[in-house]
N, C-alpha and C. Protein backbone atom coordinates (compact mmCIF):
# COMPACT_ATOMS: atom_id res chain seq x y z
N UNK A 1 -14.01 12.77 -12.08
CA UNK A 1 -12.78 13.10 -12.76
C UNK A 1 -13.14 13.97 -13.95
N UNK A 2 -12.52 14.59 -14.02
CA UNK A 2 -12.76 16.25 -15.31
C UNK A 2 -11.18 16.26 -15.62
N UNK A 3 -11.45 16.98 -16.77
CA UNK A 3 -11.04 17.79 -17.63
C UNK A 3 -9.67 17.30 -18.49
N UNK A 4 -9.44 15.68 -18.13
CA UNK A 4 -8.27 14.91 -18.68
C UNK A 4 -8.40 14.70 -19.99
N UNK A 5 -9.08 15.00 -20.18
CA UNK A 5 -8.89 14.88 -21.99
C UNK A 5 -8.51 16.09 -22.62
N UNK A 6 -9.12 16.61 -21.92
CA UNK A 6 -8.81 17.80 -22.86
C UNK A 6 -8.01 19.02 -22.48
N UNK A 7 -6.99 18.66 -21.40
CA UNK A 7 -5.76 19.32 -20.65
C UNK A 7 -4.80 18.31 -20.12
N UNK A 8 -5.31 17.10 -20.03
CA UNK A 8 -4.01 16.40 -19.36
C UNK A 8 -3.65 16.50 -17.97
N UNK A 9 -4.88 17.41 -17.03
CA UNK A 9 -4.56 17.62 -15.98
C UNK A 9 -5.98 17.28 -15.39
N UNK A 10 -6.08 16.62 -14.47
CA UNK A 10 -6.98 16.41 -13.63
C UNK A 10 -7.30 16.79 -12.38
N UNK A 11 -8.92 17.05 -12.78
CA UNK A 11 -9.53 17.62 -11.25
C UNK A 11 -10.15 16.46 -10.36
N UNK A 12 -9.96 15.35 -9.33
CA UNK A 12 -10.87 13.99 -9.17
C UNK A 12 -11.66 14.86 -7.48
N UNK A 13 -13.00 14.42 -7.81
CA UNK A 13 -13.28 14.33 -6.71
C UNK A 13 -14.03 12.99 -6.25
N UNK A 14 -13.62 12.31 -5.48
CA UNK A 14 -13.21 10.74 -5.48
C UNK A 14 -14.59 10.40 -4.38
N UNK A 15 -15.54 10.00 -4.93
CA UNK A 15 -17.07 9.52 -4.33
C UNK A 15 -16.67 8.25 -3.36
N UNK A 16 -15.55 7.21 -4.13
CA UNK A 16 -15.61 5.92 -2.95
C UNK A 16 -15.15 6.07 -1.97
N UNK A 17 -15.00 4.66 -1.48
CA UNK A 17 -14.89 4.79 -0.30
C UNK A 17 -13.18 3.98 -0.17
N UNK A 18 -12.43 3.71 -0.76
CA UNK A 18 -11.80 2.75 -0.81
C UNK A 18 -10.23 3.21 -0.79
N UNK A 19 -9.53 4.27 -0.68
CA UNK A 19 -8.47 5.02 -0.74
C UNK A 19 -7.57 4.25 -2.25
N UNK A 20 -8.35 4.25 -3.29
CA UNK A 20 -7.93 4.25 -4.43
C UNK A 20 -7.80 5.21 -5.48
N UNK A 21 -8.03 6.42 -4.93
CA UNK A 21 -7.74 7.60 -5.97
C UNK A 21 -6.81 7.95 -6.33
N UNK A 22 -5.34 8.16 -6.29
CA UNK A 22 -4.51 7.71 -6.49
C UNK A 22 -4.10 6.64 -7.63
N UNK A 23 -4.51 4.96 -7.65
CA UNK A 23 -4.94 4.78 -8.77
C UNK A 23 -5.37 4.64 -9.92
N UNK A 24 -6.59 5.04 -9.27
CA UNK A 24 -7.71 5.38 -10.71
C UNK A 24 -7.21 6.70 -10.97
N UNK A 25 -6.74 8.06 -10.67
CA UNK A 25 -6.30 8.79 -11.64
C UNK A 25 -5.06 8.43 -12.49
N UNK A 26 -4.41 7.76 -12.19
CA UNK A 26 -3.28 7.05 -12.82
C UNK A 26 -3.71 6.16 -14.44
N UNK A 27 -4.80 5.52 -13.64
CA UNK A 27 -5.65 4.57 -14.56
C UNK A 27 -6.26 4.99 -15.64
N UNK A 28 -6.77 6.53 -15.23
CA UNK A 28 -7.82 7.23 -15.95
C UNK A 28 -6.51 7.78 -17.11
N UNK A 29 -5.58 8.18 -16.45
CA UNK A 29 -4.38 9.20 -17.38
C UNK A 29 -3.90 8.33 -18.23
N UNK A 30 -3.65 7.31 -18.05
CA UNK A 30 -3.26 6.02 -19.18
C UNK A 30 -4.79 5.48 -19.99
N UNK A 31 -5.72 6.16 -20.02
CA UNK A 31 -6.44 5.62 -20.74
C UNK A 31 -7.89 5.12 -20.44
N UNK A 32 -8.06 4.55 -19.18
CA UNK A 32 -9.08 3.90 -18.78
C UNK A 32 -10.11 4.90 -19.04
N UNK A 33 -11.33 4.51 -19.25
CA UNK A 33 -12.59 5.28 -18.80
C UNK A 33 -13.29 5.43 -17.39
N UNK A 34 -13.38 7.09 -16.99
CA UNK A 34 -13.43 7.22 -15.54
C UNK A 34 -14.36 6.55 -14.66
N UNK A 35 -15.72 6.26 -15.86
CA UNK A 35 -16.89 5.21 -14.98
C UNK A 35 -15.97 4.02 -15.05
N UNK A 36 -14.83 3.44 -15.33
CA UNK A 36 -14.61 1.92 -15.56
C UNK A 36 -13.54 1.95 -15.17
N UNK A 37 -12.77 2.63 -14.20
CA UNK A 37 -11.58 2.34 -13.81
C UNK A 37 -10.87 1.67 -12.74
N UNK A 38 -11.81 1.49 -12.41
CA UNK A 38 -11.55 0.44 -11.10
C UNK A 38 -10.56 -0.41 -10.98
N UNK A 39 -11.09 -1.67 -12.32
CA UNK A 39 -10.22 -2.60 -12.30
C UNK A 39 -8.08 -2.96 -12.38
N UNK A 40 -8.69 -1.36 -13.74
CA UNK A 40 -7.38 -0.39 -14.00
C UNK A 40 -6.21 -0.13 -12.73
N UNK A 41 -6.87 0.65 -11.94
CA UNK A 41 -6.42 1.09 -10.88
C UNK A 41 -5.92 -0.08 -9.70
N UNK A 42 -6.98 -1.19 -9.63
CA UNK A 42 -6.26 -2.27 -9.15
C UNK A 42 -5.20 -2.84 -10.01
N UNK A 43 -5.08 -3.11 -10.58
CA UNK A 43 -3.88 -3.67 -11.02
C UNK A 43 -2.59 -2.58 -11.28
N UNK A 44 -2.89 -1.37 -11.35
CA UNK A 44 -1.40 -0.70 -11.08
C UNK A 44 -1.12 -0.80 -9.78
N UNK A 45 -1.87 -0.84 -8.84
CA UNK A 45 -1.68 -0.98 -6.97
C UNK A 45 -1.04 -2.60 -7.10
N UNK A 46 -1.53 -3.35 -7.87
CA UNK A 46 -1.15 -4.87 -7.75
C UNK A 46 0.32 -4.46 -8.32
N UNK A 47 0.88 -4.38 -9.19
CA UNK A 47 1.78 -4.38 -9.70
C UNK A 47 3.06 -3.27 -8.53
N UNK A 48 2.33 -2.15 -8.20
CA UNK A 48 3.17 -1.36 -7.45
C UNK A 48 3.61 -1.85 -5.95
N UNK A 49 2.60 -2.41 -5.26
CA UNK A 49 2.53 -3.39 -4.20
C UNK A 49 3.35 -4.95 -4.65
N UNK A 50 3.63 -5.39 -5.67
CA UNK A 50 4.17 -6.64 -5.94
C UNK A 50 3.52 -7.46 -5.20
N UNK A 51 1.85 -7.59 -5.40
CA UNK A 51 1.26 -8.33 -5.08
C UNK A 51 0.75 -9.21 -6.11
N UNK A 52 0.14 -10.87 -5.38
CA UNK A 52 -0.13 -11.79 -6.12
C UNK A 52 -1.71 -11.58 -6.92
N UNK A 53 -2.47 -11.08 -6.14
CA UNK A 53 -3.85 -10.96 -6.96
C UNK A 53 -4.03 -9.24 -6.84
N UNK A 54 -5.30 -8.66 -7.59
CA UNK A 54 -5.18 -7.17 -7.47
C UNK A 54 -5.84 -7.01 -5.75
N UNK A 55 -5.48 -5.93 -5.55
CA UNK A 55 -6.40 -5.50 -4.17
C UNK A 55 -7.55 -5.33 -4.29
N UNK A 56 -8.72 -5.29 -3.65
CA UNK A 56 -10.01 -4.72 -3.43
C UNK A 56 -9.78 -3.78 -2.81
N UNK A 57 -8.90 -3.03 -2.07
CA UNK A 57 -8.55 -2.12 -1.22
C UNK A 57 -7.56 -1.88 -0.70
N UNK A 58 -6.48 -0.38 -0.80
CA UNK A 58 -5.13 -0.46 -0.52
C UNK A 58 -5.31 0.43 0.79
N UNK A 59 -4.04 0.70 1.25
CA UNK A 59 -4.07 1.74 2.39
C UNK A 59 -3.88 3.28 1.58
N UNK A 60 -4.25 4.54 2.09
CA UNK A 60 -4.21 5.52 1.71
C UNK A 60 -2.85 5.65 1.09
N UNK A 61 -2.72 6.52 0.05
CA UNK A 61 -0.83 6.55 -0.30
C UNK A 61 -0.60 8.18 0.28
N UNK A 62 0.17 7.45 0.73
CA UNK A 62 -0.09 9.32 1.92
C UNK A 62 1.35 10.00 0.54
N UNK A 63 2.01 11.53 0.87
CA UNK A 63 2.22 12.17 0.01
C UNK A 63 4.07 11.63 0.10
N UNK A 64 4.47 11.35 0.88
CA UNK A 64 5.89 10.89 1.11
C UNK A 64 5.94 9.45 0.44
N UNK A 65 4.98 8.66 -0.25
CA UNK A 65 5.18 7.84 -1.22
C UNK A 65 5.03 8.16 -2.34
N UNK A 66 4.80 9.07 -2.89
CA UNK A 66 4.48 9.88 -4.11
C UNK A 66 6.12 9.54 -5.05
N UNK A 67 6.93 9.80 -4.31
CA UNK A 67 8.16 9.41 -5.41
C UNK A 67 8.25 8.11 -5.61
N UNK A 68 8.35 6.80 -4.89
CA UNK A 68 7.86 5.67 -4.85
C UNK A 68 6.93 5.60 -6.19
N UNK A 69 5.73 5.92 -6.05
CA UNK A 69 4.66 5.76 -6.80
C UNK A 69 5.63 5.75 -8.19
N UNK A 70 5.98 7.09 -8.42
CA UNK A 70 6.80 7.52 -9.59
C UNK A 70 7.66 6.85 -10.21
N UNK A 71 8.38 6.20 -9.13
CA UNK A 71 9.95 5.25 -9.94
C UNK A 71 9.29 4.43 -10.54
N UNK A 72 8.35 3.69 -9.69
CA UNK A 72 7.56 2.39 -10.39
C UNK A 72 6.98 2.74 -12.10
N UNK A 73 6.53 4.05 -11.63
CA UNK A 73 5.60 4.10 -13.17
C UNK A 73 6.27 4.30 -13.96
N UNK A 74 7.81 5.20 -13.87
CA UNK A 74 8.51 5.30 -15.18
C UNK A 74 9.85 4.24 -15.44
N UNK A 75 9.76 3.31 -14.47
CA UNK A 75 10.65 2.02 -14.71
C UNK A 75 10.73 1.81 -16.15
N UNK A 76 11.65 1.66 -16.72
CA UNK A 76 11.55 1.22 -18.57
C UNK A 76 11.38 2.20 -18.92
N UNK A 77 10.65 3.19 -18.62
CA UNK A 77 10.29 4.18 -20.46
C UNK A 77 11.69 5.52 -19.89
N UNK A 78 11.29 6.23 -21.28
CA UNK A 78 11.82 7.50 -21.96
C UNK A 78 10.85 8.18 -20.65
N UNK A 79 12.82 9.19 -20.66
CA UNK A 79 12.29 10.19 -19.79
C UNK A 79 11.12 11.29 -20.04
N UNK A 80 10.76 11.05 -21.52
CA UNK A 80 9.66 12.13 -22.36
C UNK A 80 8.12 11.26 -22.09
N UNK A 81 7.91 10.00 -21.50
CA UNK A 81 7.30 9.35 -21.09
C UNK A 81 6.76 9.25 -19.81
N UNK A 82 7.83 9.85 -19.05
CA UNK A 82 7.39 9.87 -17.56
C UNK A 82 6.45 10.12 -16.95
N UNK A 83 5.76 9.75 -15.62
CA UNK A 83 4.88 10.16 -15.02
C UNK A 83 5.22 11.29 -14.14
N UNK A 84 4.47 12.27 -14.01
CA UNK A 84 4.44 13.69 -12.75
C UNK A 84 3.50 13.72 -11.77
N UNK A 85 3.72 12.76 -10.70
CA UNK A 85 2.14 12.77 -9.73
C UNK A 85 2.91 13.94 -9.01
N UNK A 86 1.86 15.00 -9.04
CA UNK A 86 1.42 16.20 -8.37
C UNK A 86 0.02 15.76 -7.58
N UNK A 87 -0.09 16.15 -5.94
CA UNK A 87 -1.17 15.78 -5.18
C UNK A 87 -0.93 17.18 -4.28
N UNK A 88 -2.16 17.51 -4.03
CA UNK A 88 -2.98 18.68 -3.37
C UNK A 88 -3.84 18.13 -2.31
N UNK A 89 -3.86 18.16 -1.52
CA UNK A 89 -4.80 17.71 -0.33
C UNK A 89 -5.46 19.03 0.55
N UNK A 90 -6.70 19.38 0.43
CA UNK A 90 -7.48 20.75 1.30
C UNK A 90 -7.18 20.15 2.19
């Protein structure tokens, strides 16, 4: 993960294996540190999934859940708060 600090926009190129990127850039944009985001990232999947414990592993979020993703994250806040998942797939 590059260049989120210091643009707000991220480049991830995602080493695991676990279809959590998605996630952890979420995780990383709210704050987390990119070596340490793991846990981060599970628990927004826990919370977005309305599941009881975090996942170890979700299914891919293919691009037609992307608004989904969105409602969840800006539930409660200011529209000046909102989240913008933009996804690019080569």
């Amino acid at each position: 993960m590059r260049n989120l600090a210091q643009s707000g926009k991220m480049i991830l190129l995602d080493p695991f294996e676990d279809d959590m990127c998605l996630w952890r850039c979420i995780a990383v944009h709210n704050g987390a540190r990119p070596d340490r985001c793991t846990q981060a990232a599970r628990e927004l999947a826990k919370s977005h999934f309305q599941l009881k414990n975090a996942p170890i592993n979700v299914s891919e979020t293919s691009l037609d859940e992307l608004e989904k993703v969105e409602n969840h994250l800006n539930r409660g806040k200011k529209s000046a708060d909102w989240h913008g998942v933009r996804a690019y797939k080569l």
